[in-house]
Protein backbone atom coordinates (compact mmCIF):
# COMPACT_ATOMS: atom_id res chain seq x y z
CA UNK A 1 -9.03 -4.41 -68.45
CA UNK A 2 -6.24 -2.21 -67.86
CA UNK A 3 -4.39 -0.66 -64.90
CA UNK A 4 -6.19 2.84 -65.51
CA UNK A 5 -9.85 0.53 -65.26
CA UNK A 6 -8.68 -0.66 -62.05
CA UNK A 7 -7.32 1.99 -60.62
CA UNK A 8 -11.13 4.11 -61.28
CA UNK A 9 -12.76 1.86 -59.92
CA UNK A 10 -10.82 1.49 -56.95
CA UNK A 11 -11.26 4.93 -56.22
CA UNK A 12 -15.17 4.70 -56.05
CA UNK A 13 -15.12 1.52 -54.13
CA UNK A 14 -13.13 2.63 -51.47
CA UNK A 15 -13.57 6.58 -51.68
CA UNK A 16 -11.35 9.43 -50.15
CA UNK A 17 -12.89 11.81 -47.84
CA UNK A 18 -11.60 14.83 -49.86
CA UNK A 19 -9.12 14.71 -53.55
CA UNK A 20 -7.43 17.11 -55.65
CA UNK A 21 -5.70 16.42 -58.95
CA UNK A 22 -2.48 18.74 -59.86
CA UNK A 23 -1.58 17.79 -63.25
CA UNK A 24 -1.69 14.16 -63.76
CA UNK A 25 -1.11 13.45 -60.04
CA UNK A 26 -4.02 12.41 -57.63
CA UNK A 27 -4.11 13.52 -54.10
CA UNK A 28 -6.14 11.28 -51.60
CA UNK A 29 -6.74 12.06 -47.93
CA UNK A 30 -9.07 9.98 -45.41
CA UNK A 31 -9.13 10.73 -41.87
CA UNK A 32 -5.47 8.99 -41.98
CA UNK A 33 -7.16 5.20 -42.77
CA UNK A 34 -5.79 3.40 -44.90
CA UNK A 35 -2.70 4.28 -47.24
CA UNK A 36 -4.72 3.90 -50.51
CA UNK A 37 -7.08 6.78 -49.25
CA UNK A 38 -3.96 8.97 -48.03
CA UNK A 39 -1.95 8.82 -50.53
CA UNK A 40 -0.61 11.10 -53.73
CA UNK A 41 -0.19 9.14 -57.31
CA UNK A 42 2.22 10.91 -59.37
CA UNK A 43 1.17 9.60 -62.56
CA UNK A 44 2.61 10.45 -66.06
CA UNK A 45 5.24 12.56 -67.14
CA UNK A 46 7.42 14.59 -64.46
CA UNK A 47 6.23 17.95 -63.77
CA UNK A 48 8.70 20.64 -65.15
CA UNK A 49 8.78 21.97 -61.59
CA UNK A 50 9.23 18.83 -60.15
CA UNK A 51 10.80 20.78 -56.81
CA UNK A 52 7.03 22.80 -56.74
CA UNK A 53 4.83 20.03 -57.13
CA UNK A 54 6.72 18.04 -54.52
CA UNK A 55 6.23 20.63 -51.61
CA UNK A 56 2.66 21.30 -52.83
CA UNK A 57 2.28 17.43 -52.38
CA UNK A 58 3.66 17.74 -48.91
CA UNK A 59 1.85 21.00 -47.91
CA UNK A 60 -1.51 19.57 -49.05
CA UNK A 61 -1.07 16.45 -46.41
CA UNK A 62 0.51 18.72 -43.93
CA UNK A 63 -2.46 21.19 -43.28
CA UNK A 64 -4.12 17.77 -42.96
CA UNK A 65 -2.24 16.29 -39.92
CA UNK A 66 -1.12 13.16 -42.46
CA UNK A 67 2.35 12.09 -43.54
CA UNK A 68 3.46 12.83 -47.21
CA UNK A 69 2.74 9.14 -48.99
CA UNK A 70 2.89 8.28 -52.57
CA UNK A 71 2.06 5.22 -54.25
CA UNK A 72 3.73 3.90 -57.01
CA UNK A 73 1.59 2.09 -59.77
CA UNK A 74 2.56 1.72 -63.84
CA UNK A 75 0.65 4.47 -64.38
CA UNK A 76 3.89 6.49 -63.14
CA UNK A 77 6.70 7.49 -65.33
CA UNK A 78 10.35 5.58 -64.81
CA UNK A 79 11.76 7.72 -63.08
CA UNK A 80 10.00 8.67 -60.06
CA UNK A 81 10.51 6.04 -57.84
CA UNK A 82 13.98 6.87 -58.09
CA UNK A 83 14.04 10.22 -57.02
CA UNK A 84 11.10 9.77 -54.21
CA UNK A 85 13.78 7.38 -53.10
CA UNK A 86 16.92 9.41 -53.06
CA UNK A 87 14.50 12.64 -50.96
CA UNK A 88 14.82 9.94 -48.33
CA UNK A 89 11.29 8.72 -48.43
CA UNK A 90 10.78 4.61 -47.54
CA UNK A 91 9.80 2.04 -50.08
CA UNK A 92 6.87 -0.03 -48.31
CA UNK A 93 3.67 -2.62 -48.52
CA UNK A 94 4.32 -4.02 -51.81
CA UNK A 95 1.03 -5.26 -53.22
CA UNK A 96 -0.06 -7.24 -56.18
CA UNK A 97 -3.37 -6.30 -57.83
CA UNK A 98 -4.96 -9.97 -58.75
CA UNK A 99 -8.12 -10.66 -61.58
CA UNK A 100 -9.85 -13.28 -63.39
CA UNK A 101 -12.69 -13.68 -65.31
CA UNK A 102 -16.00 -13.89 -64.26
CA UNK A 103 -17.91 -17.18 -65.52
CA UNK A 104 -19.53 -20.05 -64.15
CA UNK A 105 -21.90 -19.84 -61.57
CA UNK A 106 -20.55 -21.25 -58.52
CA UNK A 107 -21.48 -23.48 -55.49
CA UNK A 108 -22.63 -20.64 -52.17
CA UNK A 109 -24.33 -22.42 -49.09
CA UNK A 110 -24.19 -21.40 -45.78
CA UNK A 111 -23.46 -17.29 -46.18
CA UNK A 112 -25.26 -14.72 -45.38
CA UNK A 113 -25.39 -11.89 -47.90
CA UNK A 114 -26.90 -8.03 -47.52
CA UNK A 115 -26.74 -4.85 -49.80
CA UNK A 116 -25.82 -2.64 -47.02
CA UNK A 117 -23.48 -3.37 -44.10
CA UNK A 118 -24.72 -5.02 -40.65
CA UNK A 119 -23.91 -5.55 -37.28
CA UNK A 120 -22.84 -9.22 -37.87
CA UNK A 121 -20.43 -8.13 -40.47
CA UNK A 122 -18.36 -5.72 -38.55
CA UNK A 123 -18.28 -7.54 -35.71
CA UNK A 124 -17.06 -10.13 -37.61
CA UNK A 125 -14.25 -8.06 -39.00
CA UNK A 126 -13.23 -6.22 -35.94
CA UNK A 127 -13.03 -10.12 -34.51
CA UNK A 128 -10.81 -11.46 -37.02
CA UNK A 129 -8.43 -8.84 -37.09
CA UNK A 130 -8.41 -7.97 -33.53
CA UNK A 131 -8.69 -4.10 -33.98
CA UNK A 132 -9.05 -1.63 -31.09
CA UNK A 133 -12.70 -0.58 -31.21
CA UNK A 134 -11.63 3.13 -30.62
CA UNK A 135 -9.77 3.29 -33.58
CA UNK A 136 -12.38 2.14 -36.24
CA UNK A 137 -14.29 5.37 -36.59
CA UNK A 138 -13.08 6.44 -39.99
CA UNK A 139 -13.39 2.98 -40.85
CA UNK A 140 -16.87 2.64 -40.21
CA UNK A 141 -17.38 6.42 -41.88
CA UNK A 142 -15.73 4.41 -44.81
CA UNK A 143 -17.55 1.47 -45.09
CA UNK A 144 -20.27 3.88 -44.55
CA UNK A 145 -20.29 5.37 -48.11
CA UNK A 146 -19.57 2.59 -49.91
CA UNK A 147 -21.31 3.12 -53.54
CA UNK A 148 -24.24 0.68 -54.10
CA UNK A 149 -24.47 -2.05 -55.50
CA UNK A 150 -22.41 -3.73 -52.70
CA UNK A 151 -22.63 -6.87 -51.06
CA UNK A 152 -21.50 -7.46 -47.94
CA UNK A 153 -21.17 -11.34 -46.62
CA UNK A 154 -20.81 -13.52 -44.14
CA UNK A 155 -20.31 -17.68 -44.04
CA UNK A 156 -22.07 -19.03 -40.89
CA UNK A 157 -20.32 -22.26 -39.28
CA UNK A 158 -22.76 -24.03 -36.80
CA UNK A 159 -24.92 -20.86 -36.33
CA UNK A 160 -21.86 -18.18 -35.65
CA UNK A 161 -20.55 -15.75 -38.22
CA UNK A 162 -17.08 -17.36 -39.36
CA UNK A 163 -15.44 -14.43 -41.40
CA UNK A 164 -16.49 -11.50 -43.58
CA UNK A 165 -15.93 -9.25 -46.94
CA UNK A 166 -17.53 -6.95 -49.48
CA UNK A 167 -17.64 -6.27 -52.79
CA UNK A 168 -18.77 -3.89 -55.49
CA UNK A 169 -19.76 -3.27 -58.44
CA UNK A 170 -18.40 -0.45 -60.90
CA UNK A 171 -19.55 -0.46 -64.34
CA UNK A 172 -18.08 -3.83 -65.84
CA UNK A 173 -16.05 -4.78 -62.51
CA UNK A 174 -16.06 -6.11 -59.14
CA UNK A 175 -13.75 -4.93 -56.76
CA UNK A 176 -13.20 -7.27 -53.63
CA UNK A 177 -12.52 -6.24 -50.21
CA UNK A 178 -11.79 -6.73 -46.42
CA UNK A 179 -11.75 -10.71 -47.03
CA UNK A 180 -10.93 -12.20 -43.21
CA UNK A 181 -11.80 -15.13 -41.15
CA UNK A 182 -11.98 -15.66 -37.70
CA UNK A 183 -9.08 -17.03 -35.94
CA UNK A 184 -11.06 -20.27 -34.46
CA UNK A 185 -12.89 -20.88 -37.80
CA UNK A 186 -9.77 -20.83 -39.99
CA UNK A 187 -8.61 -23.63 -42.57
CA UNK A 188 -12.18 -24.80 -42.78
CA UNK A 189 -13.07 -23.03 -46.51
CA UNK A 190 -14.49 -20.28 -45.37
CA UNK A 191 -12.48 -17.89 -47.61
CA UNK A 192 -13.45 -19.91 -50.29
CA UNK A 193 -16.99 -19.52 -49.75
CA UNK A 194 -16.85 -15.72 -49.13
CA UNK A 195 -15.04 -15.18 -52.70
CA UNK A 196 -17.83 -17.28 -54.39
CA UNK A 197 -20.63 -15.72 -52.92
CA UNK A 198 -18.74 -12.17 -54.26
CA UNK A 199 -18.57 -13.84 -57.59
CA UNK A 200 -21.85 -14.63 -57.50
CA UNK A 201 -22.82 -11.29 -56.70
CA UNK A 202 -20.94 -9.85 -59.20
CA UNK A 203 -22.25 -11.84 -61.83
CA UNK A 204 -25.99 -11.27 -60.84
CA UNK A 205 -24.77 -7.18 -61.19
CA UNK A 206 -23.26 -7.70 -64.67
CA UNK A 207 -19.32 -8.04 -63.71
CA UNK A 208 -17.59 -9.38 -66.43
CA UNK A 209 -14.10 -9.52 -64.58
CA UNK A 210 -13.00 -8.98 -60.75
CA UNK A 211 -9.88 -7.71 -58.93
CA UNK A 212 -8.17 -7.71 -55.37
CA UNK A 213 -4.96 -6.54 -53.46
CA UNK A 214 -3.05 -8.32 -51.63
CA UNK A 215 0.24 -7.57 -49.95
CA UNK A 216 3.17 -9.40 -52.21
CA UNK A 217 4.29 -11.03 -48.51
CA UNK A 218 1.27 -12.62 -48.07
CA UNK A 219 2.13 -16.04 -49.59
CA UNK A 220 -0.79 -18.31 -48.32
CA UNK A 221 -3.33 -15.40 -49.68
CA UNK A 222 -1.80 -15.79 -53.29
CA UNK A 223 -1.92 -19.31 -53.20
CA UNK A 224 -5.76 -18.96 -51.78
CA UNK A 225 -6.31 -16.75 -55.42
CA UNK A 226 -4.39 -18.26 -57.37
CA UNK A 227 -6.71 -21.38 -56.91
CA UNK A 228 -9.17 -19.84 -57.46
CA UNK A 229 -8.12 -18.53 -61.21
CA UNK A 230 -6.46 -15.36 -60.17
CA UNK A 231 -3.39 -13.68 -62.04
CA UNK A 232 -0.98 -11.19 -61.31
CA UNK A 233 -2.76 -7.51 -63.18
CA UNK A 234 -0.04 -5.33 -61.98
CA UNK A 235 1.90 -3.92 -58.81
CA UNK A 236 2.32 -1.19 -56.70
CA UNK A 237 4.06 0.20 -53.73
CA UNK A 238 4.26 3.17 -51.30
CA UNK A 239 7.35 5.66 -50.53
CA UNK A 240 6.53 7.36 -47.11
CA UNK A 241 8.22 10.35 -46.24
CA UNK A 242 6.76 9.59 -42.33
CA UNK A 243 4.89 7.03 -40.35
CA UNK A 244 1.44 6.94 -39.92
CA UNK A 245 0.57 8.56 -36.21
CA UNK A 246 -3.13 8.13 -36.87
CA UNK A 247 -4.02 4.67 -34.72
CA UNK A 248 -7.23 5.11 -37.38
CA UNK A 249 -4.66 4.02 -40.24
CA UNK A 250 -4.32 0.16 -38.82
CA UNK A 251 -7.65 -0.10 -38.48
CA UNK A 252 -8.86 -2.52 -41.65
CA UNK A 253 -8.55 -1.27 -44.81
CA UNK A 254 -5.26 -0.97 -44.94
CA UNK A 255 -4.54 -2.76 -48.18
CA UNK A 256 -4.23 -6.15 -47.60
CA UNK A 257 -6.13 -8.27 -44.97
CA UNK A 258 -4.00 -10.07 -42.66
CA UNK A 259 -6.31 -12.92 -41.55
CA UNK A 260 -6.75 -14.08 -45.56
CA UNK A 261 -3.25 -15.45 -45.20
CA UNK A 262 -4.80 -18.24 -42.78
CA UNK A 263 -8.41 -18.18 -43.86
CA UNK A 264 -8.29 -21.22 -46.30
């Protein structure tokens, strides 16, 4: 598996609303949710008009009402971080990309599981992290569109939905997503039981191998996946030339769930 898998499949599990390539660099815009979506990889070599290709970058997010963002992955040359830096624009989020093997079957009881997403689910989510119901619309339009096959589940303590997540399936790998609890159901397993039922899934789909993101400050979350067989693939970060305005782009999604940290 290599950073250029990931990265592919990524992109279908969690698609852009519109995406233009200039060169080797990919341009992603969403409705302003979530900085994977709205964000410009500058991959490979530097352009020979690097000074061109940056204001085409910024133009292209302008005319969109989003802020210039670039993320930062191996598959960019040495020296870009460097100069995104010295144009002024802030280093930010961090993130590991995590993966293991898929294997053995493993122990699911007590989840609820469904190829498309439901009610339960995303009131579930919206629950656990608390978000502002009139800022989920591009979320849902997200979530929405998510390529088949997906799985979308839900652990049940004494009758009530205790967290959520999704997963899905792209060629040879699951991708793994949106993994939260709710606050009152926390340190109980439940986070243990949604990743297992994803394996699962991803094994009955032909998975050989699954990934995951997860902000590098979110010690508890590492710990969670690094019990359960996960390593460090590779990392990324963002440079942002401004904030996000968009209340759509805190809405979940944003890489990294913040409830996984206490989900146990």
């Amino acid at each position: 598996m290599t950073v250029q898998s990931i990265e592919a499949v990524a992109a279908v599990a969690w698609p852009p609303t519109e995406s233009l390539t200039l060169g080797s660099w990919r341009l992603s815009a969403g409705d302003g949710f979530s900085r994977r979506r709205n964000s410009a990889v500058p991959a490979g070599p530097l352009p020979e008009d690097l000074d061109r290709r940056l204001t085409d970058v910024e133009e292209w997010y302008r005319v969109r009402g989003l802020p210039t963002l670039y993320r930062v992955t191996p598959e960019c040359g040495d020296a870009v971080d460097g100069i995104l830096a010295e144009r002024g624009l802030v280093f930010e989020s961090p993130t590991f990309v995590m993966s293991r093997l898929l294997g053995l079957p493993e122990s699911v009881e007590g989840v609820d599981e469904s190829p498309v997403v439901t009610d339960s689910w995303v009131e579930t989510e919206i629950a656990a992290l608390g978000i502002d119901r009139s800022s989920i619309g591009p979320w849902l339009a997200t979530i929405a569109v998510v390529p088949s096959p997906a799985s979308f589940v839900v652990p049940v303590d004494g009758g009530e939905p205790a967290g959520a997540g999704f997963g899905v399936v792209v060629d040879d790998l699951l991708g793994v997503f949106e993994i939260v609890v709710r606050p009152e159901y926390r340190r109980r397993g439940h986070a243990g039981r949604i990743m297992a039922a994803l394996h699962q899934f991803g094994m009955r789909e032909g998975a050989r191998r699954v990934f995951l993101q997860v902000l590098e400050d979110d010690e508890p979350a590492i710990a969670l996946y690094r019990s359960l067989g996960y390593e460090v693939s590779h990392r990324y970060w963002y440079r942002r030339a401004d904030a996000f305005t968009n209340p759509a782009a805190v809405a979940p999604g944003a890489v990294g769930s913040p409830s996984v940290a206490e989900a146990g």
